[in-house]
Protein backbone atom coordinates (compact mmCIF):
# COMPACT_ATOMS: atom_id res chain seq x y z
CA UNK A 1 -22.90 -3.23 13.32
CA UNK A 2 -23.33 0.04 15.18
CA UNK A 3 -20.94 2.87 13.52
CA UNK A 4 -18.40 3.39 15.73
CA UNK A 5 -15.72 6.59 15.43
CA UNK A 6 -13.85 9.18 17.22
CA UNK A 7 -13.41 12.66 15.98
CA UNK A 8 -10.78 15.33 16.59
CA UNK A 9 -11.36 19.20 15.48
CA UNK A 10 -7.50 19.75 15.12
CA UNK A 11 -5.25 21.42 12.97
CA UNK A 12 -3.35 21.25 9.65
CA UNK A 13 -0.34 23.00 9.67
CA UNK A 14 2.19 22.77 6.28
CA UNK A 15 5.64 22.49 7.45
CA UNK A 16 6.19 25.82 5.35
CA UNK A 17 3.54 27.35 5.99
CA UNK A 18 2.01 28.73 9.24
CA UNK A 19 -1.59 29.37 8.00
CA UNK A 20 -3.52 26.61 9.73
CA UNK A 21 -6.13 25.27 8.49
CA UNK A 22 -8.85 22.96 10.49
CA UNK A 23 -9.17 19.33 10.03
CA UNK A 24 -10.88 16.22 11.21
CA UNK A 25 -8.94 13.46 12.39
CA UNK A 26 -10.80 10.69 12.26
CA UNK A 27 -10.16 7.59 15.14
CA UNK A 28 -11.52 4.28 12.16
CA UNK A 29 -11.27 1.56 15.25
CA UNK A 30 -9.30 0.43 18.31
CA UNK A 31 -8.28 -2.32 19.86
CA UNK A 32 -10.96 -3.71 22.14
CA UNK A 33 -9.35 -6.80 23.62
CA UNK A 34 -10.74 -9.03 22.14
CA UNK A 35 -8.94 -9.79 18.47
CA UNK A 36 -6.19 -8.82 16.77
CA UNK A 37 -4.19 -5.87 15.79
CA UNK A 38 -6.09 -3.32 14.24
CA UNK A 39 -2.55 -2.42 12.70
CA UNK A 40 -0.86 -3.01 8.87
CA UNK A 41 -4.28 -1.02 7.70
CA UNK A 42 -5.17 -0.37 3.54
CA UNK A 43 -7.68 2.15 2.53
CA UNK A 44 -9.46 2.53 -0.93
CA UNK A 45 -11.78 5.29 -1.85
CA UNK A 46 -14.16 4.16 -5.20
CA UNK A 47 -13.59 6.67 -8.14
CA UNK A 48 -17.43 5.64 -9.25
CA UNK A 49 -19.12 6.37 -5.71
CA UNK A 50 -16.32 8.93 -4.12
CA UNK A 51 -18.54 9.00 -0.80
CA UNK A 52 -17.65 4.75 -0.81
CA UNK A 53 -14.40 4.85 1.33
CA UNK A 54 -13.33 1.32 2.79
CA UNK A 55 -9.93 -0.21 5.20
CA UNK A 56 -8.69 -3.18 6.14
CA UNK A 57 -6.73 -3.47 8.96
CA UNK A 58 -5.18 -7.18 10.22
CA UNK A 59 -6.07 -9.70 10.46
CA UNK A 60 -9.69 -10.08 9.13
CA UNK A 61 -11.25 -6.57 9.90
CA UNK A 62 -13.26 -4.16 7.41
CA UNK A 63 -14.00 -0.59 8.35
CA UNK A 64 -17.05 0.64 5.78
CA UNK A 65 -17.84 4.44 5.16
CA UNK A 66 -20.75 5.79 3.17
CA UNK A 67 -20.19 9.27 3.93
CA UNK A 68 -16.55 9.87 2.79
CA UNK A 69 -14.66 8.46 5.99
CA UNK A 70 -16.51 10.80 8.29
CA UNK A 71 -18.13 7.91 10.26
CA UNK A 72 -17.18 4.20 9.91
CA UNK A 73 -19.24 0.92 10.43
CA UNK A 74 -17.02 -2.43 10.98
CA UNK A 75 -17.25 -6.22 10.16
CA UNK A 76 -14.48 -8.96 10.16
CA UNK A 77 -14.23 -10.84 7.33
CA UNK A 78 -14.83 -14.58 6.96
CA UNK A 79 -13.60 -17.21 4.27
CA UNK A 80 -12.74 -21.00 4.11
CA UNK A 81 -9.77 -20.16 2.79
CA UNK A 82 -8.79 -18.53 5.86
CA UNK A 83 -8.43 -15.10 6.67
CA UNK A 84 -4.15 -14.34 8.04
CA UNK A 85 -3.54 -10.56 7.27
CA UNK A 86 -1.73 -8.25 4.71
CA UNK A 87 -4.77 -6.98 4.67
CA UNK A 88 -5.01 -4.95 0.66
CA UNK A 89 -8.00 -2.86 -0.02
CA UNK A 90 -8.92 -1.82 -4.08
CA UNK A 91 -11.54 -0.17 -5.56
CA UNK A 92 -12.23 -0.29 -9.23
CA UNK A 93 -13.66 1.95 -11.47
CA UNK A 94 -17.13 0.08 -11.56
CA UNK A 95 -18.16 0.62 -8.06
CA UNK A 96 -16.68 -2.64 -7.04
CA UNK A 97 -13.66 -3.02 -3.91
CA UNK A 98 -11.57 -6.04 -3.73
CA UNK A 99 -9.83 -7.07 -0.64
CA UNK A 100 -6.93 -9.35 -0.84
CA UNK A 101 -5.49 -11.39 2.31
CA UNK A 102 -3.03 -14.12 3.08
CA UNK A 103 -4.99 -17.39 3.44
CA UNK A 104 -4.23 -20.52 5.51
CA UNK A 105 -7.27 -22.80 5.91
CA UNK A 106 -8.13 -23.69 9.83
CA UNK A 107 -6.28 -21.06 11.04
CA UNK A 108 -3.05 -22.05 13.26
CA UNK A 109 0.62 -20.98 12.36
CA UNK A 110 3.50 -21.92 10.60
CA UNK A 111 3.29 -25.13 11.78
CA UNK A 112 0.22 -25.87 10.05
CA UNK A 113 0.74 -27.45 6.76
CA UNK A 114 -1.23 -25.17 5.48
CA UNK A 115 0.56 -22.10 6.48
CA UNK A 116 -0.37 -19.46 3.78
CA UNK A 117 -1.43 -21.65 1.31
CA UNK A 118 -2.60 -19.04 -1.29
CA UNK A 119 -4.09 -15.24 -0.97
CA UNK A 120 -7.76 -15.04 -1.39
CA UNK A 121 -9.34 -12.55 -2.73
CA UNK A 122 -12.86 -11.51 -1.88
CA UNK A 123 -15.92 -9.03 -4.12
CA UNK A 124 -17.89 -6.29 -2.17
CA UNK A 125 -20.48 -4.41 -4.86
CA UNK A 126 -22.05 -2.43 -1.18
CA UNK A 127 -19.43 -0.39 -0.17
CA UNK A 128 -17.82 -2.61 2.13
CA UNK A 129 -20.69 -3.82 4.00
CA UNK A 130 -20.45 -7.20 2.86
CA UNK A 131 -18.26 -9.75 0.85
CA UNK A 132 -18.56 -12.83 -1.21
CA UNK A 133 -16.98 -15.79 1.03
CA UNK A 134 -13.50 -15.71 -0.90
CA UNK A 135 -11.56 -17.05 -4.22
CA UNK A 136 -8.17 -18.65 -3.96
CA UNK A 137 -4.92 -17.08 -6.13
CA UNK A 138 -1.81 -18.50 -6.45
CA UNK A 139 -2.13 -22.30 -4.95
CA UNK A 140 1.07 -23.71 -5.25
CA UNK A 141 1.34 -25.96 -2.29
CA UNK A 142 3.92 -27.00 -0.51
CA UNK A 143 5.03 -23.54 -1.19
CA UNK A 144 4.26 -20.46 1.13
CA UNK A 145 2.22 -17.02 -0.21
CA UNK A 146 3.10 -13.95 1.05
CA UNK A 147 2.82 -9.63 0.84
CA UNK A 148 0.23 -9.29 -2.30
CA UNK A 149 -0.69 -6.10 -3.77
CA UNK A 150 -3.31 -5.41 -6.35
CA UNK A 151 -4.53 -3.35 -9.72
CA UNK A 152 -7.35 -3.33 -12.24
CA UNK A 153 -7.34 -1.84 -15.69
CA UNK A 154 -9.09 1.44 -15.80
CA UNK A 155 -10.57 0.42 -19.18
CA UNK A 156 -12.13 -2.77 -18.83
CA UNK A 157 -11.97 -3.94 -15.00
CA UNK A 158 -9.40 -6.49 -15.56
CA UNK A 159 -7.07 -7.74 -12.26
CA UNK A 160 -3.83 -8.45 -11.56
CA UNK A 161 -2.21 -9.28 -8.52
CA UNK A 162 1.46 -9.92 -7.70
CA UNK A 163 3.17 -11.07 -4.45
CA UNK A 164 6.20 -13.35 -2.81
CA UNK A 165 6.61 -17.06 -3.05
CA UNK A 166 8.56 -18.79 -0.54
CA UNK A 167 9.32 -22.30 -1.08
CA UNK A 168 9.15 -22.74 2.82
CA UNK A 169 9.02 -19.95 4.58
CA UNK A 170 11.88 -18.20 7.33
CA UNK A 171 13.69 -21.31 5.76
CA UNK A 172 17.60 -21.31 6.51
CA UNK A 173 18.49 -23.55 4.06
CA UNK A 174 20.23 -22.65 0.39
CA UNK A 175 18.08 -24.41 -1.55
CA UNK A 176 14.63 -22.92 -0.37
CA UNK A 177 14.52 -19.96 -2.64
CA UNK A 178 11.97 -17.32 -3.52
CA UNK A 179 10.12 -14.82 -6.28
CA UNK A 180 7.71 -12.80 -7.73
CA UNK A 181 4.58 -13.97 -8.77
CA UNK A 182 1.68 -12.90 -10.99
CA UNK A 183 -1.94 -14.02 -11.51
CA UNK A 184 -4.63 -11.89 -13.81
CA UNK A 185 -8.57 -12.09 -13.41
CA UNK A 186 -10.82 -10.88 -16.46
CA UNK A 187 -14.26 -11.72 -14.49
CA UNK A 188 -13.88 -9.44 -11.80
CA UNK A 189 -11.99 -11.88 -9.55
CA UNK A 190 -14.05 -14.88 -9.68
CA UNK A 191 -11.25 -16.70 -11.80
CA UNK A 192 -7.51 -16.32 -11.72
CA UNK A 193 -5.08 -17.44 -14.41
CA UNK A 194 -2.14 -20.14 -13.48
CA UNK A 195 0.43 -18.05 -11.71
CA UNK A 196 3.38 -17.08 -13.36
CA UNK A 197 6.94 -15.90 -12.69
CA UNK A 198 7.92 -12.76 -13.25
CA UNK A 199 11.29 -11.94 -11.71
CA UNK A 200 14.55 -13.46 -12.66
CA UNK A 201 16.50 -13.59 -9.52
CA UNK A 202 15.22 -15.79 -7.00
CA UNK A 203 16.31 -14.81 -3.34
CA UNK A 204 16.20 -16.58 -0.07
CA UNK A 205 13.84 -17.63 2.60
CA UNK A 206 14.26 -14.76 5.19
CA UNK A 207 11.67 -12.30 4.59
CA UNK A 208 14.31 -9.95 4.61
CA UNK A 209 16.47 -8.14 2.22
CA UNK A 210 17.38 -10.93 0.40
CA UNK A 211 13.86 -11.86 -0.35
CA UNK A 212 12.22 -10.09 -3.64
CA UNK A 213 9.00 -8.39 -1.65
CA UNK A 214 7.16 -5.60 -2.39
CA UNK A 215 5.91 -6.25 -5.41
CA UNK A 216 3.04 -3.63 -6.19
CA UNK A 217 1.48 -3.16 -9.76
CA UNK A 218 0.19 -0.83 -11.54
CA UNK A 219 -1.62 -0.02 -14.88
CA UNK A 220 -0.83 1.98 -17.62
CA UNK A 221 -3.16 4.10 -20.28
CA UNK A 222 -3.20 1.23 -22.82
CA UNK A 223 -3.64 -1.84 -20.76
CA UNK A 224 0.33 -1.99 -20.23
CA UNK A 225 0.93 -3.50 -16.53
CA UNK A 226 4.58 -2.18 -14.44
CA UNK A 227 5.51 -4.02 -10.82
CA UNK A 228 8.62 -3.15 -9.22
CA UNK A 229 10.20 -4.91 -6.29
CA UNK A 230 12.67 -4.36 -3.81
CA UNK A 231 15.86 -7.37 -4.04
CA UNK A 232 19.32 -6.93 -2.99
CA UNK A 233 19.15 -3.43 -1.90
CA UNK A 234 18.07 -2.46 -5.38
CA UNK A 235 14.48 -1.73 -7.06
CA UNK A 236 13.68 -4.02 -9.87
CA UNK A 237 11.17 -3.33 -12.97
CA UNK A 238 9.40 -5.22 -15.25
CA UNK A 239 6.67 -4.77 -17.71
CA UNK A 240 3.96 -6.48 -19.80
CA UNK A 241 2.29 -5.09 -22.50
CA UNK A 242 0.38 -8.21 -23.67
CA UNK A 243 -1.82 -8.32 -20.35
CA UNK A 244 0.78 -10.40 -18.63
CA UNK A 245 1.67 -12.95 -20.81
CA UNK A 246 4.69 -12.32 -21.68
CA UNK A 247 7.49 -9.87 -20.16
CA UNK A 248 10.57 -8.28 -20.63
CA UNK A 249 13.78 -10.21 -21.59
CA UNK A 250 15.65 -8.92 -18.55
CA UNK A 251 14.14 -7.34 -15.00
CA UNK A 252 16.07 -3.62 -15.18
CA UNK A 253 17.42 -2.08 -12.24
CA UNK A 254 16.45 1.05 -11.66
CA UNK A 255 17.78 2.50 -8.33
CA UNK A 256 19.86 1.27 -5.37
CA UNK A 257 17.97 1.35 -2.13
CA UNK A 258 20.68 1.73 0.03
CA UNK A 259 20.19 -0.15 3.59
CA UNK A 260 17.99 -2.72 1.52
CA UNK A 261 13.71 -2.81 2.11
CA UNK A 262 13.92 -4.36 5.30
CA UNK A 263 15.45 -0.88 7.98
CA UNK A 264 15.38 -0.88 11.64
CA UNK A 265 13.88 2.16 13.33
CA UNK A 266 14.73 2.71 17.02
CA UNK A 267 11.42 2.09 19.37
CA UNK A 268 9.12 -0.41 16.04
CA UNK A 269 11.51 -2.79 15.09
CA UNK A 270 11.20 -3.58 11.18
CA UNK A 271 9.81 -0.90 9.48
CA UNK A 272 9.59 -1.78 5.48
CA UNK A 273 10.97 0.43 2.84
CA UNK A 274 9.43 -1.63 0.12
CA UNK A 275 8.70 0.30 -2.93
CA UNK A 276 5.12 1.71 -3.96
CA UNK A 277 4.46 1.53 -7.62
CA UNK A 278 1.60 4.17 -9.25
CA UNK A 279 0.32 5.83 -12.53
CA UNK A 280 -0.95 8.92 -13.96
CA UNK A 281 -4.14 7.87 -15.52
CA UNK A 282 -5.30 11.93 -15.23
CA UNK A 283 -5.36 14.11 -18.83
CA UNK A 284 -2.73 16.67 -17.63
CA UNK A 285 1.09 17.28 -18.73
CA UNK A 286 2.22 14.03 -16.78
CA UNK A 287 -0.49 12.08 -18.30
CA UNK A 288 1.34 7.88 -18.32
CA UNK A 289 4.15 8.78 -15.68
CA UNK A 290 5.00 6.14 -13.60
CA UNK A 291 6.14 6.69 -10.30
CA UNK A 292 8.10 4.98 -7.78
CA UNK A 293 8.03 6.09 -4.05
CA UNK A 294 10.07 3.61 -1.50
CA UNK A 295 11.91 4.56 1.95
CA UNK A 296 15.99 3.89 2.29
CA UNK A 297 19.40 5.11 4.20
CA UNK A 298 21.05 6.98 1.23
CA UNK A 299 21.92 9.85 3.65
CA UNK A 300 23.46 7.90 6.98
CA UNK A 301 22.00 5.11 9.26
CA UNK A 302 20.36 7.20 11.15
CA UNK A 303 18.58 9.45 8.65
CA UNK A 304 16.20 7.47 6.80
CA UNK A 305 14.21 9.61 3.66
CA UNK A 306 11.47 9.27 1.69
CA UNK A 307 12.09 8.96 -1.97
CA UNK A 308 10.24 8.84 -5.29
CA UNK A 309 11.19 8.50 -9.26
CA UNK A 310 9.42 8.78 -12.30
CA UNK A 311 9.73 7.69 -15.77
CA UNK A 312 7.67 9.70 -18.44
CA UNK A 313 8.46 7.20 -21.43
CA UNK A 314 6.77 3.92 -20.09
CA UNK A 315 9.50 2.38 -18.24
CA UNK A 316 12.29 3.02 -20.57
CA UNK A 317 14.56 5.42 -18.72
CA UNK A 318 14.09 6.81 -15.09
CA UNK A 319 14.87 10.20 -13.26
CA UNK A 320 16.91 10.88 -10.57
CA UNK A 321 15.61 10.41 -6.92
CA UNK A 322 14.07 12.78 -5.60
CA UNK A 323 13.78 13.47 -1.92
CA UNK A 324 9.83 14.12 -0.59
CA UNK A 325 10.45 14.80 2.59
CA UNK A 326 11.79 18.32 3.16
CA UNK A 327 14.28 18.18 6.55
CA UNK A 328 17.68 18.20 6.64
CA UNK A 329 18.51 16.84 9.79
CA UNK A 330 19.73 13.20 10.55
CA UNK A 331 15.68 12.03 11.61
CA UNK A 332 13.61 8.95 10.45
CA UNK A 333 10.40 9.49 7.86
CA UNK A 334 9.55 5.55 7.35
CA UNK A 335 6.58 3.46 6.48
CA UNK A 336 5.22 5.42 2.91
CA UNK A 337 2.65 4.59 1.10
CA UNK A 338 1.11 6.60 -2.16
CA UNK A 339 -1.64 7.18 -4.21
CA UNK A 340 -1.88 8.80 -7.67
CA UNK A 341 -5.60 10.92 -8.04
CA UNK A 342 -6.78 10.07 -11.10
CA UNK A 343 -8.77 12.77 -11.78
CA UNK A 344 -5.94 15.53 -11.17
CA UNK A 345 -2.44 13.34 -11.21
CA UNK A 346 -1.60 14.36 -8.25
CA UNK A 347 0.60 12.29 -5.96
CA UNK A 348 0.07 11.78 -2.36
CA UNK A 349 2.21 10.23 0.26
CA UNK A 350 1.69 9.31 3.74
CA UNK A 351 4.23 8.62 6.05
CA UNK A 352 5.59 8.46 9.60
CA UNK A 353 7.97 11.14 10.55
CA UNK A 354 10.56 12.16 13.52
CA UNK A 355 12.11 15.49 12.71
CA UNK A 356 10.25 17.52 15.18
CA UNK A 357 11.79 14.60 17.78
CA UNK A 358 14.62 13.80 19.69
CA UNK A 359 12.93 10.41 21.31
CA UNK A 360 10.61 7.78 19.63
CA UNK A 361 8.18 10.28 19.35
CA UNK A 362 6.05 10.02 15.73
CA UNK A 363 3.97 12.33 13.83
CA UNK A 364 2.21 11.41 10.40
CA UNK A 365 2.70 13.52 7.45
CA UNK A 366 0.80 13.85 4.07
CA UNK A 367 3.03 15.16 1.19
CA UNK A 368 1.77 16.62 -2.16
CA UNK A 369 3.28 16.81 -5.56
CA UNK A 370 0.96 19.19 -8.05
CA UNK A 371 4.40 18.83 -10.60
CA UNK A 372 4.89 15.07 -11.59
CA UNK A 373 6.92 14.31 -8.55
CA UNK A 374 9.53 17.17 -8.86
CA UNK A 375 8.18 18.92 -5.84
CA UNK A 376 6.53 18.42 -2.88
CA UNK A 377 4.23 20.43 0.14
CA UNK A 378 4.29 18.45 3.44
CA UNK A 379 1.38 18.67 5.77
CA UNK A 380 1.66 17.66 9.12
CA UNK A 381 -1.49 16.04 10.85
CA UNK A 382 -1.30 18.12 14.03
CA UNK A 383 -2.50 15.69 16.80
CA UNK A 384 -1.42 12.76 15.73
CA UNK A 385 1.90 12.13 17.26
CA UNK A 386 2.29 8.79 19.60
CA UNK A 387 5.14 6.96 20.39
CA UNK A 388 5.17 3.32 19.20
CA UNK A 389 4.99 0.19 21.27
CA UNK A 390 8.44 -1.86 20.21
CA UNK A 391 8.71 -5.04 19.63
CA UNK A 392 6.23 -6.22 22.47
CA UNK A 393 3.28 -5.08 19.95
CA UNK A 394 3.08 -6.20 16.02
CA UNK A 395 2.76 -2.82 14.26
CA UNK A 396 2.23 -3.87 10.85
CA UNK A 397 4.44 -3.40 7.52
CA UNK A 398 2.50 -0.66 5.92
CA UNK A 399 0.12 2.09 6.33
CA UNK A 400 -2.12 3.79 3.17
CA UNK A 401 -3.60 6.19 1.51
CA UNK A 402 -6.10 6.73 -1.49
CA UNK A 403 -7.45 9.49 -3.59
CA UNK A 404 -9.87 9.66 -6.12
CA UNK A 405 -11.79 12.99 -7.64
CA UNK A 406 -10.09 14.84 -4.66
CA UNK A 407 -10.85 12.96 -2.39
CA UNK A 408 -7.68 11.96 0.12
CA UNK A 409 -8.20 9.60 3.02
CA UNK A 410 -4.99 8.25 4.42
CA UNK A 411 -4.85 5.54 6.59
CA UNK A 412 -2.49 4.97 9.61
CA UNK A 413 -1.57 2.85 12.88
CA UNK A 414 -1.45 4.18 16.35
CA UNK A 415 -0.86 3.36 19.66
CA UNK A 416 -1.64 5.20 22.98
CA UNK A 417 -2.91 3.40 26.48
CA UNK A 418 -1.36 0.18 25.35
CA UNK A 419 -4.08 0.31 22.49
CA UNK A 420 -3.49 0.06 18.80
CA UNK A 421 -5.83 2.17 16.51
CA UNK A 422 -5.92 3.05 13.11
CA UNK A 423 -7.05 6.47 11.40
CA UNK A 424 -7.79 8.55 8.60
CA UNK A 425 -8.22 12.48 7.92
CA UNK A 426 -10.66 13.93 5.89
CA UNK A 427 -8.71 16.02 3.10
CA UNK A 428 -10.14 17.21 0.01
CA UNK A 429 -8.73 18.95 -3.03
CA UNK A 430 -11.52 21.70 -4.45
CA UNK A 431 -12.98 22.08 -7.60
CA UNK A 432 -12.05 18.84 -8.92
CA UNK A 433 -14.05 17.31 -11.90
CA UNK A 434 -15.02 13.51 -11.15
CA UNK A 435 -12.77 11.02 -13.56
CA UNK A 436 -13.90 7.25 -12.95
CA UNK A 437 -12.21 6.23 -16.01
CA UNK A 438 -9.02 7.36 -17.74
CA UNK A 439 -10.32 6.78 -21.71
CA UNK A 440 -6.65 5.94 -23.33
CA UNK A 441 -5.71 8.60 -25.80
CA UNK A 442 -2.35 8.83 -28.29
């Protein structure tokens, strides 16, 4: 298909800082009346072929970039699995991206009795322009699939996945419960182990904060594999350092998430505070950290933060939260995502923010932590404020971002002229030395 983008010469302005600096926003796609969304988008930039930059967006659309998000061609992905959104974009360190999608066969709703049946993953070794047809994870009918995330092992390609099972979903009744789930691939997706259970509490049928979601993993330096989910207003960890065969004893809780992963925010409706799990795979000072970035009401209903931990020791004990967004006034920053660069270890998060707002007004911000996490420099993407559509328009449950050998492309929904849209900005850290694979040292 014909490339199809929108540019904006605009400005970058750091929130302490005045020195601007200029910047292209990038418009990825829009709405064109005739499908769905684009909205709930996931962006992966390869660490082999840093110019590779590829998004998902729901339900079944790819955006493809082969000159490092400046222009985008498009494509809507097909499988006979079925292709039903959560749209999660990956790229390995071989030059391969994954993308991983709810799948319910025929199409229909939840009154199909195949109503996400399993998530499918799917293989593109272009850059996005095209995919294998799709390979089923998870298959456990009657049962429901839902909210996947993925990693590989930046040693030998290896990938996991994790996600929710439902035993029916929005079920009201106490004896549908749900969990975690894992499944591992050592063939580069084209064959998935018999899923497994990881958590120990199961939770109910709700999709809501009684529901274990928002399970993301991540790898470690020596093929160790973290997740942590949000479950009872608290974040839950667990770890397996046999490539997923076996676990830990006991899920730990590590942090209360006060307000639970599931927050209203005046003008969107649910806006999900689910955690975002990442690691250091760089050869700095916080070479293994682990970090934990997830959004909660800690400081008043009406003042929800952006937060992020880190453990230095593989999971064993965890700091303090600390705050990423810089305000101190009672204003919403929701909807996070991060990525971890591993060529530099340094942590980027994108989120939606309200402090320069009295109304539903929104700005996107991208925050950067050079320090392990301690501290953090917000940018501001000038230009990019809209006000959101409420509940009349699905908006999605997450935005993203990516980096890889300094190269940052976040990924966002908006909305302007009854459209939805999604976007990215073109921000690049200088100087840095290309790392496609993290070789595991003592």
């Amino acid at each position: 298909m014909k490339p199809i983008v929108g540019i904006c010469i605009l400005y970058l302005l750091t929130l302490s800082c005045s020195t601007p600096k200029a910047i292209q926003l990038i418009k990825i796609a829009e709405n064109e009346g005739k499908h769905y969304g684009p909205a709930e988008p996931s962006m992966a930039v390869s660490p082999l072929h840093p110019e590779w930059v590829v998004g998902g967006s729901i339900l079944d659309r790819v955006h493809y970039s082969s000159d490092g998000g400046q222009t985008f061609g498009h494509t809507f992905l097909k499988s006979p699995l079925g292709v039903f959104g959560d749209p999660v974009l990956w790229a390995d360190h071989l030059g391969n991206f994954y993308y991983v999608h709810l799948g319910t066969p025929g199409g229909g709703g939840r009154n199909t009795s195949r109503y996400l049946e399993s998530l499918v993953i799917h293989q593109s070794i272009d850059g996005g322009k095209s995919w294998d047809e799709g390979t089923a994870i998870g298959t456990n009918p009657p049962k429901n699939q839902d909210k996947p995330w993925i990693a590989s092992d930046p040693l030998n390609g290896d990938l996991v996945v994790t996600w929710t099972e439902f035993d029916k979903y929005a079920s009201t009744q106490s004896t549908d419960k749900s969990r975690i789930r894992f499944s591992k691939s050592a063939d580069q997706g084209k064959t998935w182990t018999q899923a497994i259970t990881i958590s120990d509490h199961e939770g109910d049928c709700l999709d809501d904060d009684y529901t274990p979601e928002g399970a993301v993993p991540a790898y470690g330096l020596h093929h160790q594999i973290y997740v942590v989910w949000a479950f009872d207003q608290k974040l839950w960890f667990d770890k397996s350092l046999d490539g997923g065969l076996t676990w830990l004893p006991r899920d730990q809780e590590i942090m209360d998430q006060i307000g639970g992963w599931s927050l209203d925010v005046p003008g969107l409706g649910r806006a999900n505070g689910m955690p975002v799990t990442c690691t250091d795979l760089s050869i700095n000072q916080y070479r293994g950290s682990i970090y934990v970035c997830w959004a909660d009401l800690k400081n008043g209903e009406d003042n929800m933060d952006v937060w992020i931990m880190h453990s230095r020791d593989e999971g064993r004990t965890w700091s303090q939260r600390i705050k990423v967004n810089q305000d101190t006034g009672p204003r919403y920053q929701f909807l996070p995502w991060m990525s971890v660069d591993p060529a530099t270890g340094y942590i980027y998060i994108v989120y939606y923010d309200r402090r320069n707002h009295a109304d539903t007004q929104t700005d996107v911000v991208v925050a950067t932590s050079k320090d392990g996490g301690n501290t953090f420099k917000e940018i501001l993407l000038t230009g990019s404020t809209f006000t959101p559509p409420g509940n009349e328009v699905f908006f999605g449950d997450y935005n993203g971002i990516s980096a890889a050998n300094g190269i940052i492309r976040p990924i966002w929904t908006s909305y302007a002229d009854k459209k939805l849209s999604v976007w990215t900005a073109i921000i690049n850290e200088k100087g840095v030395k290309k790392n496609t694979v993290a070789k595991a040292k003592s």
